[in-house]
PDB file of N, CA and C in Angstrom:
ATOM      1  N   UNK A   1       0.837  -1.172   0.000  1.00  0.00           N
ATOM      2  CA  UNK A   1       0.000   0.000   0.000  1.00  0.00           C
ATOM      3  C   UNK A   1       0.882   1.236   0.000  1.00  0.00           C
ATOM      4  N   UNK A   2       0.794   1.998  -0.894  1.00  0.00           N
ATOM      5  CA  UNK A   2       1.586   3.260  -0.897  1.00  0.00           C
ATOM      6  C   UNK A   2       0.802   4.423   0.080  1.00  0.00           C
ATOM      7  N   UNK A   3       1.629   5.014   1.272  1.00  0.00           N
ATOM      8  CA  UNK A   3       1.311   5.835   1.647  1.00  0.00           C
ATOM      9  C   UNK A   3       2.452   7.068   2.530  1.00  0.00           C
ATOM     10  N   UNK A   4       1.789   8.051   2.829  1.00  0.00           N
ATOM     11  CA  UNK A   4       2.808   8.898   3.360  1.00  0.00           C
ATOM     12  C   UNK A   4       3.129   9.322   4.833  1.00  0.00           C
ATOM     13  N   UNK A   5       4.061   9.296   5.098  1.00  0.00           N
ATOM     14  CA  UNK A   5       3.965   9.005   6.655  1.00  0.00           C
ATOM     15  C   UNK A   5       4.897  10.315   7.673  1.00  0.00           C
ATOM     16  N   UNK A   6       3.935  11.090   8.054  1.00  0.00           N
ATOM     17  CA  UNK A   6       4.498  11.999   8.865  1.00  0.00           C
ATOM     18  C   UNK A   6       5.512  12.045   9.993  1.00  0.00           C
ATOM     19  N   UNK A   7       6.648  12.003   9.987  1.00  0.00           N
ATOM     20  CA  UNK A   7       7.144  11.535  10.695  1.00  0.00           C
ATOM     21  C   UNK A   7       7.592  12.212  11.997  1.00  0.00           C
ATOM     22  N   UNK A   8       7.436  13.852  11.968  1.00  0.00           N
ATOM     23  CA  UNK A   8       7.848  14.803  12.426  1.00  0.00           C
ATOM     24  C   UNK A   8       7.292  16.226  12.504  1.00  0.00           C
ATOM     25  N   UNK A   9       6.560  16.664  13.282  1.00  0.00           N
ATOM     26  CA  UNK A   9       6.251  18.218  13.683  1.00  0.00           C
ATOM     27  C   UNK A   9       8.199  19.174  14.081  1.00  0.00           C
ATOM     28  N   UNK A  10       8.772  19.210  12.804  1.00  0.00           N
ATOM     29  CA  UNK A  10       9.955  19.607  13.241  1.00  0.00           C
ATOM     30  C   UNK A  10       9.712  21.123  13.835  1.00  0.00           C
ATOM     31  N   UNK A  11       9.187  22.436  13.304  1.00  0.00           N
ATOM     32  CA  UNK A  11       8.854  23.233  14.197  1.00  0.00           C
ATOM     33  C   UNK A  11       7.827  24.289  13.458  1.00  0.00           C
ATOM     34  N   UNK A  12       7.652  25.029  14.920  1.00  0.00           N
ATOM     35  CA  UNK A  12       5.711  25.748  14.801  1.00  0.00           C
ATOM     36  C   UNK A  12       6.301  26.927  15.279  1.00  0.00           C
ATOM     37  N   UNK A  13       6.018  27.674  14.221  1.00  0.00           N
ATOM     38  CA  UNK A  13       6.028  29.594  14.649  1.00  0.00           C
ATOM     39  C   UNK A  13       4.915  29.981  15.066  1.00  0.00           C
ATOM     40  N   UNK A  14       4.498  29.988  15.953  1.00  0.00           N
ATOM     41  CA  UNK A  14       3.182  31.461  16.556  1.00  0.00           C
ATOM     42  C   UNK A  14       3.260  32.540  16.179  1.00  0.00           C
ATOM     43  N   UNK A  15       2.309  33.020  15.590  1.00  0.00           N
ATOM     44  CA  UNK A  15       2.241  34.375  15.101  1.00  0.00           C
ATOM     45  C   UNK A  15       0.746  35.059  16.219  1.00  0.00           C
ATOM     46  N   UNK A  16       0.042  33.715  16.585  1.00  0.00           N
ATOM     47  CA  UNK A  16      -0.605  34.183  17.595  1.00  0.00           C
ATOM     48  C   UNK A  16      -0.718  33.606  19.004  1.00  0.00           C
ATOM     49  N   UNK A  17      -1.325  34.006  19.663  1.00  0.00           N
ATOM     50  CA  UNK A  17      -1.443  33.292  20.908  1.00  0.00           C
ATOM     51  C   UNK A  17      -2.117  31.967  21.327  1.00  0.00           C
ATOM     52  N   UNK A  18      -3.022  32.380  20.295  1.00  0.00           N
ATOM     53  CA  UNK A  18      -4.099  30.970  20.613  1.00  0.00           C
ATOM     54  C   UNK A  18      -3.886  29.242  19.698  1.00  0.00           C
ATOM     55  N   UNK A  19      -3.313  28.749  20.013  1.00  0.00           N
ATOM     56  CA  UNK A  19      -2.823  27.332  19.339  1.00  0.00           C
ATOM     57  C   UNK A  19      -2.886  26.523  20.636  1.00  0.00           C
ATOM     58  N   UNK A  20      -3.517  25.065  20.031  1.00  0.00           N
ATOM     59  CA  UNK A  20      -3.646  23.955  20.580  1.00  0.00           C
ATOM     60  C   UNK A  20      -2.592  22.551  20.265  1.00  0.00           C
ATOM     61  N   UNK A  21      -2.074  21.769  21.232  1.00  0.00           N
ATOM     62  CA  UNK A  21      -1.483  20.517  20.150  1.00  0.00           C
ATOM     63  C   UNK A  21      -2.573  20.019  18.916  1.00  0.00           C
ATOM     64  N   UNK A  22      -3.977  19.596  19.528  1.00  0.00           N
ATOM     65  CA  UNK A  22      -4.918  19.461  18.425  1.00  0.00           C
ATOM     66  C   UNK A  22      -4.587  19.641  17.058  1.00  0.00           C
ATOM     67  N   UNK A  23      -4.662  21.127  17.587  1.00  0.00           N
ATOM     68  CA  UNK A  23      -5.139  21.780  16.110  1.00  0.00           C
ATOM     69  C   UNK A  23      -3.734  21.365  15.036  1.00  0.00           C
ATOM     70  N   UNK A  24      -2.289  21.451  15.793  1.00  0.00           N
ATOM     71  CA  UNK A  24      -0.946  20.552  14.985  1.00  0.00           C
ATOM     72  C   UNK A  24      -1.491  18.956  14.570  1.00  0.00           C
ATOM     73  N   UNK A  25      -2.080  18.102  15.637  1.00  0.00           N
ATOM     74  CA  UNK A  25      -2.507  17.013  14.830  1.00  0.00           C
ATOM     75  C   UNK A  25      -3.564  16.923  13.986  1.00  0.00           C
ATOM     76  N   UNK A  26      -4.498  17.749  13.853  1.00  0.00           N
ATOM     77  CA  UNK A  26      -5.061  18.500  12.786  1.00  0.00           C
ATOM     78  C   UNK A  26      -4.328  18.491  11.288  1.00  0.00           C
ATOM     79  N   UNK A  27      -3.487  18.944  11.460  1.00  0.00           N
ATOM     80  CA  UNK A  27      -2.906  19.621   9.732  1.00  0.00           C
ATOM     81  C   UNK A  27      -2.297  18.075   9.683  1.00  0.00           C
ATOM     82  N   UNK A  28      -1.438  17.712  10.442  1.00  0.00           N
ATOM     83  CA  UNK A  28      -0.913  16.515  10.262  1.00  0.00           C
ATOM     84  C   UNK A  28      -1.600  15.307   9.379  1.00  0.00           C
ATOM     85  N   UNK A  29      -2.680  15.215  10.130  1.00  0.00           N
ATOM     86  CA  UNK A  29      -4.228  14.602   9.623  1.00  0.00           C
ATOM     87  C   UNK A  29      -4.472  14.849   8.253  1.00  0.00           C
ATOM     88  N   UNK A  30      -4.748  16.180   8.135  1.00  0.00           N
ATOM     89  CA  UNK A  30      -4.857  16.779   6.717  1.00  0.00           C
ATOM     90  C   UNK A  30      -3.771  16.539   5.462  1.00  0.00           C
ATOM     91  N   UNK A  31      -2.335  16.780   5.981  1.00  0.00           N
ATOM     92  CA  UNK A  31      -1.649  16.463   5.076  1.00  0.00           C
ATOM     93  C   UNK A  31      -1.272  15.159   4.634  1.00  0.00           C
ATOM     94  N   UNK A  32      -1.323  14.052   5.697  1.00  0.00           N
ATOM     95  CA  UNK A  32      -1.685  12.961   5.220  1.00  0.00           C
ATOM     96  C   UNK A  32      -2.859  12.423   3.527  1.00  0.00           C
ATOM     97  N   UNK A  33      -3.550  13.114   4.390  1.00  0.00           N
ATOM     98  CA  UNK A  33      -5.045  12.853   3.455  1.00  0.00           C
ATOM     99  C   UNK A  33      -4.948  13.547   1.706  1.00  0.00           C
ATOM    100  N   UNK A  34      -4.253  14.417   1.639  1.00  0.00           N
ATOM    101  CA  UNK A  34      -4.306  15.236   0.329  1.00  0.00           C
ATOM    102  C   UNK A  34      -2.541  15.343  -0.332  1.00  0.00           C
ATOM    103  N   UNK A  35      -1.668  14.535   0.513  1.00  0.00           N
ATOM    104  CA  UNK A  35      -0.296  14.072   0.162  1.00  0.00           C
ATOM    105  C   UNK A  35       0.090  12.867   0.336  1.00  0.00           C
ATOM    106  N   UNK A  36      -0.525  12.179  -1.074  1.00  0.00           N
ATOM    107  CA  UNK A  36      -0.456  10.877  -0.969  1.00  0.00           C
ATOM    108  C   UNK A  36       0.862  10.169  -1.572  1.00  0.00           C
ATOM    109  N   UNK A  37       1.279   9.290  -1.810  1.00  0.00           N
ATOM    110  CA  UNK A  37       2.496   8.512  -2.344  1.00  0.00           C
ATOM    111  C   UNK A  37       2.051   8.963  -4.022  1.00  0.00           C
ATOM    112  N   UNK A  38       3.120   9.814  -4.509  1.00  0.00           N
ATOM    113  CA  UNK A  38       2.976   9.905  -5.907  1.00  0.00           C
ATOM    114  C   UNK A  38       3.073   8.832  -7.323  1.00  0.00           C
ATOM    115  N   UNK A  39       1.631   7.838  -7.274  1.00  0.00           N
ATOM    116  CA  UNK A  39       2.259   6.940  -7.629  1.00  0.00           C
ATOM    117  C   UNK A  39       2.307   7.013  -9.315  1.00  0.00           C
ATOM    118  N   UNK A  40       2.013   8.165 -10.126  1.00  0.00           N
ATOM    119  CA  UNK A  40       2.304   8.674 -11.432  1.00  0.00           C
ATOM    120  C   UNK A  40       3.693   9.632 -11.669  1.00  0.00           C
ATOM    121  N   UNK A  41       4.582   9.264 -10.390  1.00  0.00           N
ATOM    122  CA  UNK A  41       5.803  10.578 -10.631  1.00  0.00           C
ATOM    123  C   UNK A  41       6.999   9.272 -10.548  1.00  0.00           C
ATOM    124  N   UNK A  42       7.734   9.252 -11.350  1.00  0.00           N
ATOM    125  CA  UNK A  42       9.269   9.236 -11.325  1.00  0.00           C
ATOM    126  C   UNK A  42       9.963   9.445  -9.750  1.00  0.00           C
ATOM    127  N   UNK A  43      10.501   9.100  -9.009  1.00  0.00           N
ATOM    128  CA  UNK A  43      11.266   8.959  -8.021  1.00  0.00           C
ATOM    129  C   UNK A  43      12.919   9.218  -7.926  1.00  0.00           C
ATOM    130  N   UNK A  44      13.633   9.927  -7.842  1.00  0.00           N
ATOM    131  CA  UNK A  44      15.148   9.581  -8.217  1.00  0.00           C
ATOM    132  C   UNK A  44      15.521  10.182  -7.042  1.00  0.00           C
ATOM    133  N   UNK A  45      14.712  10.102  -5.586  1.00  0.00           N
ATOM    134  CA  UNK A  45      15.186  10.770  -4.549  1.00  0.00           C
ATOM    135  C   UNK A  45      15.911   9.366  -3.743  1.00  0.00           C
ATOM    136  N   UNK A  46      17.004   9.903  -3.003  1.00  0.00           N
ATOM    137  CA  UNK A  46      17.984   9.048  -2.036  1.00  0.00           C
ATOM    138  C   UNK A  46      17.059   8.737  -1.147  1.00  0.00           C
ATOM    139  N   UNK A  47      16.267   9.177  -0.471  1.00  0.00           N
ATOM    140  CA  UNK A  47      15.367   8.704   0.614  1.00  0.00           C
ATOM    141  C   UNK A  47      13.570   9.274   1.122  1.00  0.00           C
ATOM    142  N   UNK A  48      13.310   9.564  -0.417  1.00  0.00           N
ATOM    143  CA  UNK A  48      12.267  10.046  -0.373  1.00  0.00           C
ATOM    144  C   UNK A  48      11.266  11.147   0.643  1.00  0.00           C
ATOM    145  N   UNK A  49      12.213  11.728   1.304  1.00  0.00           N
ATOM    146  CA  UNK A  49      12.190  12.804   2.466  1.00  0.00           C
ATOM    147  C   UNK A  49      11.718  14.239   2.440  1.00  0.00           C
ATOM    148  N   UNK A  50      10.885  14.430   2.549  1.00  0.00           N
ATOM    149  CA  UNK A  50      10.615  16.031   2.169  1.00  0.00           C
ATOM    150  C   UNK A  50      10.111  17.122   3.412  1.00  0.00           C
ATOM    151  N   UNK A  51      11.135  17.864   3.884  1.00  0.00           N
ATOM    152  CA  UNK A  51      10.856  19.136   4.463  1.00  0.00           C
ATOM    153  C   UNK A  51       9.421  20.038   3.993  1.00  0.00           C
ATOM    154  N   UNK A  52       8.647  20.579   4.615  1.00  0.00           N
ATOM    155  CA  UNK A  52       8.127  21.512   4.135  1.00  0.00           C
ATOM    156  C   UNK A  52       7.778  22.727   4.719  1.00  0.00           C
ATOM    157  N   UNK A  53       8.063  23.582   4.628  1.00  0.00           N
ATOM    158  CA  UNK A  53       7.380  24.818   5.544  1.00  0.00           C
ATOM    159  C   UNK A  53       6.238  25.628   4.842  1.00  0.00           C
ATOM    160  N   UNK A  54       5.423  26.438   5.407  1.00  0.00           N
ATOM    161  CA  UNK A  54       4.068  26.918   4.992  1.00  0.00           C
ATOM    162  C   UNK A  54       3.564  27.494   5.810  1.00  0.00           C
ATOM    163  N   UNK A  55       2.706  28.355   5.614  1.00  0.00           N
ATOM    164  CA  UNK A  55       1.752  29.397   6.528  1.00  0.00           C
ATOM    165  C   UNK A  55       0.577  29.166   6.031  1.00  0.00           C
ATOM    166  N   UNK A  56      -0.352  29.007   6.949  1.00  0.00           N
ATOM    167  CA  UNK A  56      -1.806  29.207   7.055  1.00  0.00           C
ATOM    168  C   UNK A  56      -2.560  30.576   7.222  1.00  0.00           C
ATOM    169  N   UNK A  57      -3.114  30.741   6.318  1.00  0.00           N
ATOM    170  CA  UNK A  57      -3.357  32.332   6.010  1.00  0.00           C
ATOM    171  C   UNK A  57      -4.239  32.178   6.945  1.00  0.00           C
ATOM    172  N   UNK A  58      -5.169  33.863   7.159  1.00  0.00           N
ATOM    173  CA  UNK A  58      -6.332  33.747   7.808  1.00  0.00           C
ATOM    174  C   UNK A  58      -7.785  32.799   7.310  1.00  0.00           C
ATOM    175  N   UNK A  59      -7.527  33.303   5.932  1.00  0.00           N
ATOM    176  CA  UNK A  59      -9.141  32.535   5.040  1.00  0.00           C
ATOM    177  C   UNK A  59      -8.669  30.766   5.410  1.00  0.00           C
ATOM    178  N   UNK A  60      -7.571  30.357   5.838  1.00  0.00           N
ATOM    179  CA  UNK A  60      -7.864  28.720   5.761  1.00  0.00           C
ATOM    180  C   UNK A  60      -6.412  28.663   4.569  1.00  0.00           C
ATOM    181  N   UNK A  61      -6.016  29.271   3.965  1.00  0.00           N
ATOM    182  CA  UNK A  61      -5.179  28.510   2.794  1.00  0.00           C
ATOM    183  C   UNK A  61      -4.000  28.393   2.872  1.00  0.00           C
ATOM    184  N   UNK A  62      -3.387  27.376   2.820  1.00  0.00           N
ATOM    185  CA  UNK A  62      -1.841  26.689   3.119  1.00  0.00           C
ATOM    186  C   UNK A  62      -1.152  27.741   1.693  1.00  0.00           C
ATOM    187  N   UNK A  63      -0.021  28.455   2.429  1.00  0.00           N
ATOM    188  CA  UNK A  63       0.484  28.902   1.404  1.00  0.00           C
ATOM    189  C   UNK A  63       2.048  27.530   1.449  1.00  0.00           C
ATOM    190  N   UNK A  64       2.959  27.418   0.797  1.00  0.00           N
ATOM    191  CA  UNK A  64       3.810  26.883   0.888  1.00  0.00           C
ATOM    192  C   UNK A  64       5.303  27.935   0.445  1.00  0.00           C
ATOM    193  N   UNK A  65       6.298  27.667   1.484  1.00  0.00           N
ATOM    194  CA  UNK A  65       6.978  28.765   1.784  1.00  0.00           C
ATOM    195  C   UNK A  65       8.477  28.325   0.926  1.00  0.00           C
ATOM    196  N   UNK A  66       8.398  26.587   1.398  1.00  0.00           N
ATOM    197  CA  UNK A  66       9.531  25.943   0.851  1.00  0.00           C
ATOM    198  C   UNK A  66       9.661  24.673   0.930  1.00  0.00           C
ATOM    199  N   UNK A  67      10.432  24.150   0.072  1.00  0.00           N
ATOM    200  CA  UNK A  67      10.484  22.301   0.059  1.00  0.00           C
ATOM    201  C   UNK A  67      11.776  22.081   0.101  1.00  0.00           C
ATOM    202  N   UNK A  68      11.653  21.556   0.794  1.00  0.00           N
ATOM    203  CA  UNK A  68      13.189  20.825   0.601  1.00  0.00           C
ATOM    204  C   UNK A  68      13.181  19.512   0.679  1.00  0.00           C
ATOM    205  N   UNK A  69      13.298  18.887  -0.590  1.00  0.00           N
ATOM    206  CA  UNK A  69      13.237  17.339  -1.009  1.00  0.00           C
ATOM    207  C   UNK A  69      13.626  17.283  -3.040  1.00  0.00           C
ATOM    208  N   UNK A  70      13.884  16.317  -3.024  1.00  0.00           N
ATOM    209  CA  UNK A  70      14.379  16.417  -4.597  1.00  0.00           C
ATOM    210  C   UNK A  70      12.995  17.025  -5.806  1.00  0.00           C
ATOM    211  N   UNK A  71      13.342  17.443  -6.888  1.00  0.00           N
ATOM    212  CA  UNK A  71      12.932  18.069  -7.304  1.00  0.00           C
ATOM    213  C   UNK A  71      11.309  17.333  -7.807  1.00  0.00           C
ATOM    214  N   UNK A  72      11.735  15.959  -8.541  1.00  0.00           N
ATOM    215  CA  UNK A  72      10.185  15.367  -8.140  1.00  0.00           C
ATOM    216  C   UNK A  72       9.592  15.890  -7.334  1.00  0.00           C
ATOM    217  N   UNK A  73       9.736  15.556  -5.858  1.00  0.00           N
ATOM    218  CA  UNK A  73       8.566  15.501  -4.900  1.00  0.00           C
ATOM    219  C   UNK A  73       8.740  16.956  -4.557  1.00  0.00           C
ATOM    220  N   UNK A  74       9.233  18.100  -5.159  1.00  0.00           N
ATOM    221  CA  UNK A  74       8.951  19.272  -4.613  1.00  0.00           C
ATOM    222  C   UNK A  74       7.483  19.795  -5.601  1.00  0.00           C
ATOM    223  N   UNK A  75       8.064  19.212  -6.897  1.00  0.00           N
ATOM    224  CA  UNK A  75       6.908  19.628  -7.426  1.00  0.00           C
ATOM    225  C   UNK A  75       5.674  19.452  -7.292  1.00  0.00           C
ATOM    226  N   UNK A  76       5.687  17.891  -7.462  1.00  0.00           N
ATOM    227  CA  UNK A  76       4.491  17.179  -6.501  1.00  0.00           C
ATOM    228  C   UNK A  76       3.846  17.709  -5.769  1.00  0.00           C
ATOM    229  N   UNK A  77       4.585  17.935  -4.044  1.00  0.00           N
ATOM    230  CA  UNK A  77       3.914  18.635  -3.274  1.00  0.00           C
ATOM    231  C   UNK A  77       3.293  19.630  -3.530  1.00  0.00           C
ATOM    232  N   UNK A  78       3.979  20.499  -3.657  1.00  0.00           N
ATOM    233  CA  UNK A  78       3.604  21.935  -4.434  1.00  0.00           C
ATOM    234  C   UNK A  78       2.018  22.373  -4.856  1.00  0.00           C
ATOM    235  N   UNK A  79       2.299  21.511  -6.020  1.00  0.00           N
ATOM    236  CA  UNK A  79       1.053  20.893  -6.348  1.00  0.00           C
ATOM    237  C   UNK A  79       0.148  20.261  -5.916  1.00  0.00           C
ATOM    238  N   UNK A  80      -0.125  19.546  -4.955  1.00  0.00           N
ATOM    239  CA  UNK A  80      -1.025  19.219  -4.162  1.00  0.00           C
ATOM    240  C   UNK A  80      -1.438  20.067  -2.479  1.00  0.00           C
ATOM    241  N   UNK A  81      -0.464  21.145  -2.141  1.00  0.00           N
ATOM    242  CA  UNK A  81      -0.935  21.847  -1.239  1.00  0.00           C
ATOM    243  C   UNK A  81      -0.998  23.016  -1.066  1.00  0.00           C
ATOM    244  N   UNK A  82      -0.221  23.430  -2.232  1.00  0.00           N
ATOM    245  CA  UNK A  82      -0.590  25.116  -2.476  1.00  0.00           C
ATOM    246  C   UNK A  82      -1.818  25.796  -2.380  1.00  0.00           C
ATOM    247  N   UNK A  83      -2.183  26.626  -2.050  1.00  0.00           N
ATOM    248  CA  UNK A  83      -3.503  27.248  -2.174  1.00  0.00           C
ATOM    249  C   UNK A  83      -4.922  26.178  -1.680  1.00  0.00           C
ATOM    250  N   UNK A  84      -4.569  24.853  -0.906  1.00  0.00           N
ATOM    251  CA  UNK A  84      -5.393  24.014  -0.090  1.00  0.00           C
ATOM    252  C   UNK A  84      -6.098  24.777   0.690  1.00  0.00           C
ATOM    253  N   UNK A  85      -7.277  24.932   0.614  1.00  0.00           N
ATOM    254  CA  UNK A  85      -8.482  25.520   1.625  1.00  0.00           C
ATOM    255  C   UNK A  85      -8.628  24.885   2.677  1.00  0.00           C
ATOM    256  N   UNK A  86      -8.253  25.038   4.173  1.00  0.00           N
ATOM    257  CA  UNK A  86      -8.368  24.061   5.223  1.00  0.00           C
ATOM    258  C   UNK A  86     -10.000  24.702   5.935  1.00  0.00           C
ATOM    259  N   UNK A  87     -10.616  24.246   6.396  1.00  0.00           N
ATOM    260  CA  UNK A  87     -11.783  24.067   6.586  1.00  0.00           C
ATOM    261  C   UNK A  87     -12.151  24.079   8.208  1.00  0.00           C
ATOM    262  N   UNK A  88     -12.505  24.967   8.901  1.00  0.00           N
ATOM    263  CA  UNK A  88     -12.722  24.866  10.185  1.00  0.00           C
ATOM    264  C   UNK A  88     -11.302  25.305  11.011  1.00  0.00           C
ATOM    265  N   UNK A  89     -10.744  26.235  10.423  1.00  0.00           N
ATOM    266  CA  UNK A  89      -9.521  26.263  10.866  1.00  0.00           C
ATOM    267  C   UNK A  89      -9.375  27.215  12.009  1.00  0.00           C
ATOM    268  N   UNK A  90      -9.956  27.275  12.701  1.00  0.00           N
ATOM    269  CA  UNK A  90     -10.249  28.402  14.097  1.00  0.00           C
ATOM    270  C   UNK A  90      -8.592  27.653  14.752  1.00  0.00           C
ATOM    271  N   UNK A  91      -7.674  28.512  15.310  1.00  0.00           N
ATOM    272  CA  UNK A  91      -6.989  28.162  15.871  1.00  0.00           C
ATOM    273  C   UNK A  91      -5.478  27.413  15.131  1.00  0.00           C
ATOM    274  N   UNK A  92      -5.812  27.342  14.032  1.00  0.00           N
ATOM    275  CA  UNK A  92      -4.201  27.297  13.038  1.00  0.00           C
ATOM    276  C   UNK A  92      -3.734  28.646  11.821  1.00  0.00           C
ATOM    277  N   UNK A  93      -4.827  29.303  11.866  1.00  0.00           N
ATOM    278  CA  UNK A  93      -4.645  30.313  11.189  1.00  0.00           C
ATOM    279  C   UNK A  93      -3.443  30.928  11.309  1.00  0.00           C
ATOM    280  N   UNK A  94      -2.951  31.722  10.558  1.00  0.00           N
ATOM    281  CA  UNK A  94      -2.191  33.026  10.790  1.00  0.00           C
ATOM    282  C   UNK A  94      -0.902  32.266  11.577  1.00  0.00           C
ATOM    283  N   UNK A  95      -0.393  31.031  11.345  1.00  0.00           N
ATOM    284  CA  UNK A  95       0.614  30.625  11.839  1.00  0.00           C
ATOM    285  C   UNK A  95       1.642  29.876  10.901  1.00  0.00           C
ATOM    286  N   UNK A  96       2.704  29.956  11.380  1.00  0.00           N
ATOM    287  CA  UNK A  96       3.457  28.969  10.212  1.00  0.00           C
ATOM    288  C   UNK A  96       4.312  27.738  10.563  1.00  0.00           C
ATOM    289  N   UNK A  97       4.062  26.636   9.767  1.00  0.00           N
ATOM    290  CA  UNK A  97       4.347  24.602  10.082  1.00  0.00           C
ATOM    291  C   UNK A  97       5.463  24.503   9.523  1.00  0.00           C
ATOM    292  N   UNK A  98       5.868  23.315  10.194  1.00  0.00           N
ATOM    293  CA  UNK A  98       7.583  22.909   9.391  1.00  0.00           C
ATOM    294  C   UNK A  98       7.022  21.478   9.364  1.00  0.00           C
ATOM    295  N   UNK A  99       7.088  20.564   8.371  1.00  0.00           N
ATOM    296  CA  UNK A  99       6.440  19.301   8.566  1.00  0.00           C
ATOM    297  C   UNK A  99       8.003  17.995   8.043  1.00  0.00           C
ATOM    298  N   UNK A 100       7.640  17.403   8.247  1.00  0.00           N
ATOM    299  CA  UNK A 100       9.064  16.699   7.637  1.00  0.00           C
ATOM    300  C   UNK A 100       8.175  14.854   7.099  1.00  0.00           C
ATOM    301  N   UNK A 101       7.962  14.970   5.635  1.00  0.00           N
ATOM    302  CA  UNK A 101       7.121  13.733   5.271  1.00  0.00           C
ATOM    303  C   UNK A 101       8.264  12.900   5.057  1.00  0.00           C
ATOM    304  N   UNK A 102       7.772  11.290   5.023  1.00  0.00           N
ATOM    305  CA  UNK A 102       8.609  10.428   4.584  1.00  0.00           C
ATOM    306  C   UNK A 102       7.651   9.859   3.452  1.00  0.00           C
ATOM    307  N   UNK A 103       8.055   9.625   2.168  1.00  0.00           N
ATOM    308  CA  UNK A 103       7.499   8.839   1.361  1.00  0.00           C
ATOM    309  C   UNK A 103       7.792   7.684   1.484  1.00  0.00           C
ATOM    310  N   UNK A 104       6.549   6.561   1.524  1.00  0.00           N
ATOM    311  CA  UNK A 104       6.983   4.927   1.560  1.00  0.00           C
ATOM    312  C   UNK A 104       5.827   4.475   0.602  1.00  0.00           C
ATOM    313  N   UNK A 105       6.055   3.072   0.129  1.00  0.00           N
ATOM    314  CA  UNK A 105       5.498   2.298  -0.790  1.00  0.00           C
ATOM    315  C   UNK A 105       4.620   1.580  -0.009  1.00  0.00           C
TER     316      UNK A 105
END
């Protein structure tokens, strides 16, 4: 089963006061769900590892700030979470995630 596996909340900027752990296993949750194992992309990464950082605007939308993983899976990502509308997002807003995915088969 190909899937993607979070391996790491490496680190969380507050921009406000109000944040819950929740609401971090929240996005976690989320990025699971809409960053799946690319199984139409080419692979030529050493360990399929991808950094990501991003801010959650106020309206809900994951901006993405930076990737750091080989150029496949930057694009990939990219593409699958840019401009993502998160939904009920009281309490992750206006903050910015460092996530660290592992791709596995």
């Amino acid at each position: 089963m190909k899937k993607v596996v979070i391996i790491l909340s490496v680190v969380m900027f507050l921009s406000s006061n109000v944040f819950s752990t929740t609401s971090n296993n929240d996005i976690k949750l989320v990025l699971s769900e809409i960053v799946k194992f690319p199984a139409n992309v080419e692979l030529n990464c050493a360990n399929n590892i991808a950094l990501i950082s991003f801010d959650v605007d106020q309206e809900g939308y994951i901006r993405v700030t930076e990737i750091n993983a080989c150029i496949e899976l930057k694009k990939y990502i990219l593409k699958q979470i840019d401009g993502y509308k998160l939904i009920n997002c009281c309490g992750i807003a206006n903050n910015s995630y460092q996530f660290k995915l592992k791709f596995t088969k």
